[in-house]
PDB file of N, CA and C in Angstrom:
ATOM      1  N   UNK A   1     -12.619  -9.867   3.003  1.00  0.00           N
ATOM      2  CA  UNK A   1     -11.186  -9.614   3.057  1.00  0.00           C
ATOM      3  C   UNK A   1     -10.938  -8.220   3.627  1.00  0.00           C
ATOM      4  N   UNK A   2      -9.955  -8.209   4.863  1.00  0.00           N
ATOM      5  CA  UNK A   2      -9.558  -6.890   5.085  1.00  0.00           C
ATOM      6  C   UNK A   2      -9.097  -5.737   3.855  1.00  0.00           C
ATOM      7  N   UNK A   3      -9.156  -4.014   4.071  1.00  0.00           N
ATOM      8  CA  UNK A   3      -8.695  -3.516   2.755  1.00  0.00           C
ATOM      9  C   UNK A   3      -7.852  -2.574   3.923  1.00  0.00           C
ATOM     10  N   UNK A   4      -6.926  -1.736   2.680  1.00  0.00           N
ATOM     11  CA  UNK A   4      -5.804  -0.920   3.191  1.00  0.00           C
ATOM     12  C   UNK A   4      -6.040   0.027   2.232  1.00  0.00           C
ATOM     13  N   UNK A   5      -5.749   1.532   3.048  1.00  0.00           N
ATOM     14  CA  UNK A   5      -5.381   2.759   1.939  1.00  0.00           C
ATOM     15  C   UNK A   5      -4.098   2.958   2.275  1.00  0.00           C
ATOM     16  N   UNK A   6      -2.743   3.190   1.031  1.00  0.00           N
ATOM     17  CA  UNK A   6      -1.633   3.507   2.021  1.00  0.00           C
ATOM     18  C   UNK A   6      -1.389   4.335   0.783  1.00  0.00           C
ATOM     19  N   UNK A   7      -0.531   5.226   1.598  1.00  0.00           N
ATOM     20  CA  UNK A   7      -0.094   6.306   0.512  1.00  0.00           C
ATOM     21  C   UNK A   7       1.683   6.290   0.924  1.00  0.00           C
ATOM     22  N   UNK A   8       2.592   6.251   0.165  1.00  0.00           N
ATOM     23  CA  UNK A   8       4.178   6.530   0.239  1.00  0.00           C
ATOM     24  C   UNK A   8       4.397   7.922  -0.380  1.00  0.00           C
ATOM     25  N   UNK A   9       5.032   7.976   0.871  1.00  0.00           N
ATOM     26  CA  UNK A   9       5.889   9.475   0.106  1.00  0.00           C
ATOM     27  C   UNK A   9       7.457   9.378  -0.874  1.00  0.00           C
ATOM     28  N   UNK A  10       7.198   9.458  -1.890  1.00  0.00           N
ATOM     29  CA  UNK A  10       8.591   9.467  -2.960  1.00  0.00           C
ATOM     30  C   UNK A  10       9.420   9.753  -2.237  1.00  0.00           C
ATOM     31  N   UNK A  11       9.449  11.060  -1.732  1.00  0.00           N
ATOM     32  CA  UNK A  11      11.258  11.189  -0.889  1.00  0.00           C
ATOM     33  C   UNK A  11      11.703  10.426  -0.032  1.00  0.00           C
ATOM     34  N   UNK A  12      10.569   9.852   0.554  1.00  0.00           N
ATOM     35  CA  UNK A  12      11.231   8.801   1.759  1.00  0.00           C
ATOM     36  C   UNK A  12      11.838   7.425   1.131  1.00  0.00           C
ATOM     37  N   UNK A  13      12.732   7.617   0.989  1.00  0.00           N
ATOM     38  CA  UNK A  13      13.376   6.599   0.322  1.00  0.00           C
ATOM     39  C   UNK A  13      13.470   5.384   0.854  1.00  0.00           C
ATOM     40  N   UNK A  14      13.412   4.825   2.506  1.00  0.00           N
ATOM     41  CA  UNK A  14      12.825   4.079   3.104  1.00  0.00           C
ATOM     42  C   UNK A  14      11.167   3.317   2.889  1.00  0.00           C
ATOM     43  N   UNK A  15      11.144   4.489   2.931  1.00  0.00           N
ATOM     44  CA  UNK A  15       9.386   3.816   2.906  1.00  0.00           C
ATOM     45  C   UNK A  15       9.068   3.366   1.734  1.00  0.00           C
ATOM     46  N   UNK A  16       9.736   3.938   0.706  1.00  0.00           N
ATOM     47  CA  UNK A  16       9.753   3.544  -0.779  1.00  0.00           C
ATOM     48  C   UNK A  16      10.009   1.941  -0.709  1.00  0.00           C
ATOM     49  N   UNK A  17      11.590   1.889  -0.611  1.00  0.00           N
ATOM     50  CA  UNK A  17      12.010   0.746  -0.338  1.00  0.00           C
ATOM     51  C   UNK A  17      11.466  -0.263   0.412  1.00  0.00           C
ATOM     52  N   UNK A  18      10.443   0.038   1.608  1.00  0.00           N
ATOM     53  CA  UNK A  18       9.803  -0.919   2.274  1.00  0.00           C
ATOM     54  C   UNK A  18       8.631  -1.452   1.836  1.00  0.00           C
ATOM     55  N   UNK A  19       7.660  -0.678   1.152  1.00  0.00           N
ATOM     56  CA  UNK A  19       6.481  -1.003   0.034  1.00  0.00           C
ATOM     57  C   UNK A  19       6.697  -1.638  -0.772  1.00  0.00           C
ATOM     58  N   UNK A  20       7.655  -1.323  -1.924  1.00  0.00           N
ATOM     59  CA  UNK A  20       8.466  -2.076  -2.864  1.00  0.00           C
ATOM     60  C   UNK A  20       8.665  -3.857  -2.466  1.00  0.00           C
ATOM     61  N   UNK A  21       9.425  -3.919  -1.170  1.00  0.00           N
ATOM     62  CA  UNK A  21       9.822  -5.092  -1.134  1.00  0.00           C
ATOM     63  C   UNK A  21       8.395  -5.755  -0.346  1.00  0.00           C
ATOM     64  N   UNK A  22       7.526  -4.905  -0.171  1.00  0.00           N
ATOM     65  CA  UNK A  22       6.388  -5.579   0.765  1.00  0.00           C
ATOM     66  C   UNK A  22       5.231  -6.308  -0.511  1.00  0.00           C
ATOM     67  N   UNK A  23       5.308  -4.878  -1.794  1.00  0.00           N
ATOM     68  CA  UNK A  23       4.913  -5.825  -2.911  1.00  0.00           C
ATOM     69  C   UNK A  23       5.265  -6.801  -3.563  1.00  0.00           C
ATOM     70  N   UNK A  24       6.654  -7.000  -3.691  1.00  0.00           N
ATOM     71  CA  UNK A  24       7.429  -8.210  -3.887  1.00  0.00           C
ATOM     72  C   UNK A  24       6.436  -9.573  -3.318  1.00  0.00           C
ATOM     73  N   UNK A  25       6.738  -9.068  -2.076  1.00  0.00           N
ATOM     74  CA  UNK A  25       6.222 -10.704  -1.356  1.00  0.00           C
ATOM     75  C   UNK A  25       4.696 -11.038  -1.499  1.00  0.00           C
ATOM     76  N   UNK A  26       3.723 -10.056  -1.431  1.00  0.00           N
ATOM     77  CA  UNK A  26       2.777  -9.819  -0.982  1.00  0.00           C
ATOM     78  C   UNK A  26       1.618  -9.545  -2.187  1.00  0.00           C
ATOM     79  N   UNK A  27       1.990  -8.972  -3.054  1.00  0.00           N
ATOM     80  CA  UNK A  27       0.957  -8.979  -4.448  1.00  0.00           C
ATOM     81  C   UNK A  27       0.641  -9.961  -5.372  1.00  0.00           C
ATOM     82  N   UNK A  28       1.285 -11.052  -5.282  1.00  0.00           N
ATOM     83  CA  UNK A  28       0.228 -12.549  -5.569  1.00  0.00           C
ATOM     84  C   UNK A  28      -0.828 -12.691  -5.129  1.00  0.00           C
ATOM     85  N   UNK A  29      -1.117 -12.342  -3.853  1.00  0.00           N
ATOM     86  CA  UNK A  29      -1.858 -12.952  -2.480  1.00  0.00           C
ATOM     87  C   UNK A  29      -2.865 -11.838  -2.748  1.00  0.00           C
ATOM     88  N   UNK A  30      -2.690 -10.602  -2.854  1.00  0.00           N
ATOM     89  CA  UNK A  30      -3.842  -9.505  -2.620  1.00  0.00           C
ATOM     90  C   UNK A  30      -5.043  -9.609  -4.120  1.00  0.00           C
ATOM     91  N   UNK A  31      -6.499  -9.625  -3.809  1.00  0.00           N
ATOM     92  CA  UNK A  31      -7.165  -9.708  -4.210  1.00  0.00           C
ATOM     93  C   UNK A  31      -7.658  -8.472  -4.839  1.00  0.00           C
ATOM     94  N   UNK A  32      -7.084  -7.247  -4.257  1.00  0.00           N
ATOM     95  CA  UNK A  32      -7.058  -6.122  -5.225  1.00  0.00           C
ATOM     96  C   UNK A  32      -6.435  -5.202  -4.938  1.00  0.00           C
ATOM     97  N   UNK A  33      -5.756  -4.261  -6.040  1.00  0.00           N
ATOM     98  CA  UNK A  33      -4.704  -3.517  -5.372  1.00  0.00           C
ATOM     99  C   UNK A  33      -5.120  -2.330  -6.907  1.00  0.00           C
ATOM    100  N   UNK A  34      -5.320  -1.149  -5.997  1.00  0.00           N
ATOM    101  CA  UNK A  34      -5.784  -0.357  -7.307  1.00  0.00           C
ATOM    102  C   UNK A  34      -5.032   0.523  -8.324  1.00  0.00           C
ATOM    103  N   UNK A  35      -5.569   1.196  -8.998  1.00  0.00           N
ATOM    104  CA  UNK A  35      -4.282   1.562  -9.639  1.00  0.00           C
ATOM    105  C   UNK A  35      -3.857   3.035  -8.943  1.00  0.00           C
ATOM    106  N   UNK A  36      -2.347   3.331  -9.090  1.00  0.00           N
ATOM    107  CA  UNK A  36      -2.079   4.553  -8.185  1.00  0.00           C
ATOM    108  C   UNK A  36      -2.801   5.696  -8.615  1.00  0.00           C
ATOM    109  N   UNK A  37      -3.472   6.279  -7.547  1.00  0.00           N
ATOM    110  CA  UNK A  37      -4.021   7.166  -7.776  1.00  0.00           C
ATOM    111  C   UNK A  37      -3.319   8.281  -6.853  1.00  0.00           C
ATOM    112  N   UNK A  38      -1.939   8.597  -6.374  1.00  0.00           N
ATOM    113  CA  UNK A  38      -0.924   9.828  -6.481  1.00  0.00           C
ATOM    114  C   UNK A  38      -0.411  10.076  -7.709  1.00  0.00           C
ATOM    115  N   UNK A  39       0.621  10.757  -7.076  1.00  0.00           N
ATOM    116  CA  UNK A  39       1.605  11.823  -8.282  1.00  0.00           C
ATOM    117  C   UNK A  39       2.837  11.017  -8.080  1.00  0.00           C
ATOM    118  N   UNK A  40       3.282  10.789  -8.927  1.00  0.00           N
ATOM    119  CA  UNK A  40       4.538  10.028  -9.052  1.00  0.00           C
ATOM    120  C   UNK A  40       5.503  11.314  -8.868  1.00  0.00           C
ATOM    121  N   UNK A  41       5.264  12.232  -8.717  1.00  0.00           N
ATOM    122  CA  UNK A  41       6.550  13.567  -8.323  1.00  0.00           C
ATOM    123  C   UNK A  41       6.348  13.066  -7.045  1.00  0.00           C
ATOM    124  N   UNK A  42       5.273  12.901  -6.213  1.00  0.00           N
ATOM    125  CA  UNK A  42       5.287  13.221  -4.366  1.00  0.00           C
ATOM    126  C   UNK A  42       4.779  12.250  -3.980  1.00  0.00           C
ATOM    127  N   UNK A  43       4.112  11.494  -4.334  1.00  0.00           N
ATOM    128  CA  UNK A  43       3.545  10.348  -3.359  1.00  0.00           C
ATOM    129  C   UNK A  43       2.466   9.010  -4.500  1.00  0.00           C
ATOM    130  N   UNK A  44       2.513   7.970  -3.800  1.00  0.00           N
ATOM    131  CA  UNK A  44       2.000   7.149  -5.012  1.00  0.00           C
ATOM    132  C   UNK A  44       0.963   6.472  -3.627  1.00  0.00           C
ATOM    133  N   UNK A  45      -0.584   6.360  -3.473  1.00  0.00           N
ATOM    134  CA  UNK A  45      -1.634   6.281  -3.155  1.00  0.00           C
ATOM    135  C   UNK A  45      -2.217   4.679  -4.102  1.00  0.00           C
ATOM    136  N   UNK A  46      -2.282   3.754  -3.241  1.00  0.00           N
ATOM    137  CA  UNK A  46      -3.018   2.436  -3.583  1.00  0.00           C
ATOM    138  C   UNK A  46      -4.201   2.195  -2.579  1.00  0.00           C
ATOM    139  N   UNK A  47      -5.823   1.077  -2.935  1.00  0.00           N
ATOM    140  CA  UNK A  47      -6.555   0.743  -2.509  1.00  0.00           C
ATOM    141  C   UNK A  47      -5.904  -0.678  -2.546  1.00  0.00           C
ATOM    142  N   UNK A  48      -5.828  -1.659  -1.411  1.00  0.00           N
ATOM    143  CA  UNK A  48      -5.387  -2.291  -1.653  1.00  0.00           C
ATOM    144  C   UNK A  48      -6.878  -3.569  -0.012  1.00  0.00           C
ATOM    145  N   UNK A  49      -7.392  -5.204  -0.882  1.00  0.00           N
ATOM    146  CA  UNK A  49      -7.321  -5.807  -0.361  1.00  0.00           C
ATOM    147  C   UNK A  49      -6.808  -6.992  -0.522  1.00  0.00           C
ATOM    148  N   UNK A  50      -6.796  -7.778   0.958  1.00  0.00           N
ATOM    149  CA  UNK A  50      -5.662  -9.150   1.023  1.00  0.00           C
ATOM    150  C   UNK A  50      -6.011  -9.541   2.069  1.00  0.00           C
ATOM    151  N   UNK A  51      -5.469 -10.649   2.403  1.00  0.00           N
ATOM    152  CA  UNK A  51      -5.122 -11.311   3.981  1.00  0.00           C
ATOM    153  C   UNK A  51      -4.256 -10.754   4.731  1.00  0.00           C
ATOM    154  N   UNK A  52      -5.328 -10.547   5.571  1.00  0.00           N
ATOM    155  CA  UNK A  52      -5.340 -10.391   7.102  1.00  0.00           C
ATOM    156  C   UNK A  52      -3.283  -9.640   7.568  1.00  0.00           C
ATOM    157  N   UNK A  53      -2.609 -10.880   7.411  1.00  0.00           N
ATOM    158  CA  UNK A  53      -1.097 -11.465   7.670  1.00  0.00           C
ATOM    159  C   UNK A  53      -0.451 -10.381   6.576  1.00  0.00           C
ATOM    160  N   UNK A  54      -1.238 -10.360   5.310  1.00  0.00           N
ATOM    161  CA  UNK A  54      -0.314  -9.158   4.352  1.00  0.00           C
ATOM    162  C   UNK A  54      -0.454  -7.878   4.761  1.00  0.00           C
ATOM    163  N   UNK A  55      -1.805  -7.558   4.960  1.00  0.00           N
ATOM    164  CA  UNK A  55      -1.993  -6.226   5.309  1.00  0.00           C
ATOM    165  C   UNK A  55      -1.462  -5.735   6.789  1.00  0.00           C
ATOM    166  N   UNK A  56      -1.375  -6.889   7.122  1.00  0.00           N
ATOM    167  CA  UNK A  56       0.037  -6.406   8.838  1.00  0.00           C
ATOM    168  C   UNK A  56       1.007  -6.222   9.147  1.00  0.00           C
ATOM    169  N   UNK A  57       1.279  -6.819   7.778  1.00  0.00           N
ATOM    170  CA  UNK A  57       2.988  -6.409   7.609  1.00  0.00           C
ATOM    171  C   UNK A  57       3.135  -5.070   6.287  1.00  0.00           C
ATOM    172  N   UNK A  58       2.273  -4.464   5.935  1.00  0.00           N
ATOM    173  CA  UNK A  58       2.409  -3.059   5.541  1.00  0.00           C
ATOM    174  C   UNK A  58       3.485  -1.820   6.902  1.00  0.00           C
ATOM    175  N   UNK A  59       4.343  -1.373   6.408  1.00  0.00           N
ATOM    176  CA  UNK A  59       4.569  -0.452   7.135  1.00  0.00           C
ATOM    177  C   UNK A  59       3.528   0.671   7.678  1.00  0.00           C
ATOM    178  N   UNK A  60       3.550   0.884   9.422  1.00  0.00           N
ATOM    179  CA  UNK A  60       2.394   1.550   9.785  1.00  0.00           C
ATOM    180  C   UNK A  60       2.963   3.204   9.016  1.00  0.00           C
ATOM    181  N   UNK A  61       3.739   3.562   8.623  1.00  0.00           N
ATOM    182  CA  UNK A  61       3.907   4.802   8.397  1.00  0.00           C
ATOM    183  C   UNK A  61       2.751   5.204   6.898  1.00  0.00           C
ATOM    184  N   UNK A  62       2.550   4.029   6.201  1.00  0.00           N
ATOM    185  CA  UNK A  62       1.564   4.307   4.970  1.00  0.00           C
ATOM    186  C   UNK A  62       0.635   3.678   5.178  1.00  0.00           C
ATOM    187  N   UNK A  63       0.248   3.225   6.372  1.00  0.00           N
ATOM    188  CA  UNK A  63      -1.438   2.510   6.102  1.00  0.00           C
ATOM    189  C   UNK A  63      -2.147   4.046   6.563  1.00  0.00           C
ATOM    190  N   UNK A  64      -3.471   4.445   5.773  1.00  0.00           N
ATOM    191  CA  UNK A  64      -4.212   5.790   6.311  1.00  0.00           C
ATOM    192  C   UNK A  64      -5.239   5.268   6.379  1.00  0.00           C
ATOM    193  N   UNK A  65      -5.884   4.107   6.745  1.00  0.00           N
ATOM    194  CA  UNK A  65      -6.877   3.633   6.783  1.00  0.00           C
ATOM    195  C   UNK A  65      -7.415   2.372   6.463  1.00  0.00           C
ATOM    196  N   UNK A  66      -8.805   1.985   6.491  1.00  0.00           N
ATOM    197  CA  UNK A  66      -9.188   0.537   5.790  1.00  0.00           C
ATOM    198  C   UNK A  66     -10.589   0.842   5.618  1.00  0.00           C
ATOM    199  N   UNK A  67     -10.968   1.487   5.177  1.00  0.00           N
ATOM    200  CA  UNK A  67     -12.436   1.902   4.072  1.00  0.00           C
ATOM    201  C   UNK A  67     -11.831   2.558   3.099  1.00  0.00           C
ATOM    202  N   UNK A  68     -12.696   1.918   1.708  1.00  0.00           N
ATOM    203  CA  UNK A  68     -12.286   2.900   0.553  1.00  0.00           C
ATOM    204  C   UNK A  68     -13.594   3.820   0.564  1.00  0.00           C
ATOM    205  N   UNK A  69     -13.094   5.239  -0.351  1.00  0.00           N
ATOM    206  CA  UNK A  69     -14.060   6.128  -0.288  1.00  0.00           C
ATOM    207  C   UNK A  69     -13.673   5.960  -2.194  1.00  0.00           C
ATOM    208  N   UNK A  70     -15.270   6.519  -2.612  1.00  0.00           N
ATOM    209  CA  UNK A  70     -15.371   6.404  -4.037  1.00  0.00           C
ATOM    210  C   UNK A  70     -14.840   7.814  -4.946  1.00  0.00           C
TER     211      UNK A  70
END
């Protein structure tokens, strides 16, 4: 399964809003999604894998990658 690192920035209230509704649709389907490892003051940081189709419709502004580091 493909994986995603995405990190949101709290102030962006967009991007907030676009993660949010991307987990809505999309976190049944993902086979793992880790627990946040940001700061809920500035930014909230997930490991996240799924299909292919979910992880493409992540906004490119929070994907930082697709290897997790330990």
């Amino acid at each position: 399964m493909p994986r995603a690192n995405i990190i949101v920035v709290v102030d962006d209230r967009n991007e907030v809003a676009a993660v949010d509704a991307w987990f809505a649709r999309w976190r049944s389907a993902l086979n793992h999604v880790s627990e946040d490892y940001g700061w809920s003051c500035c930014m909230h940081i997930w490991q996240l894998e799924g299909p292919a189709e979910a992880l493409a419709e992540l906004p490119p502004s929070v994907v930082t990658g697709d290897e997790w580091t330990s």
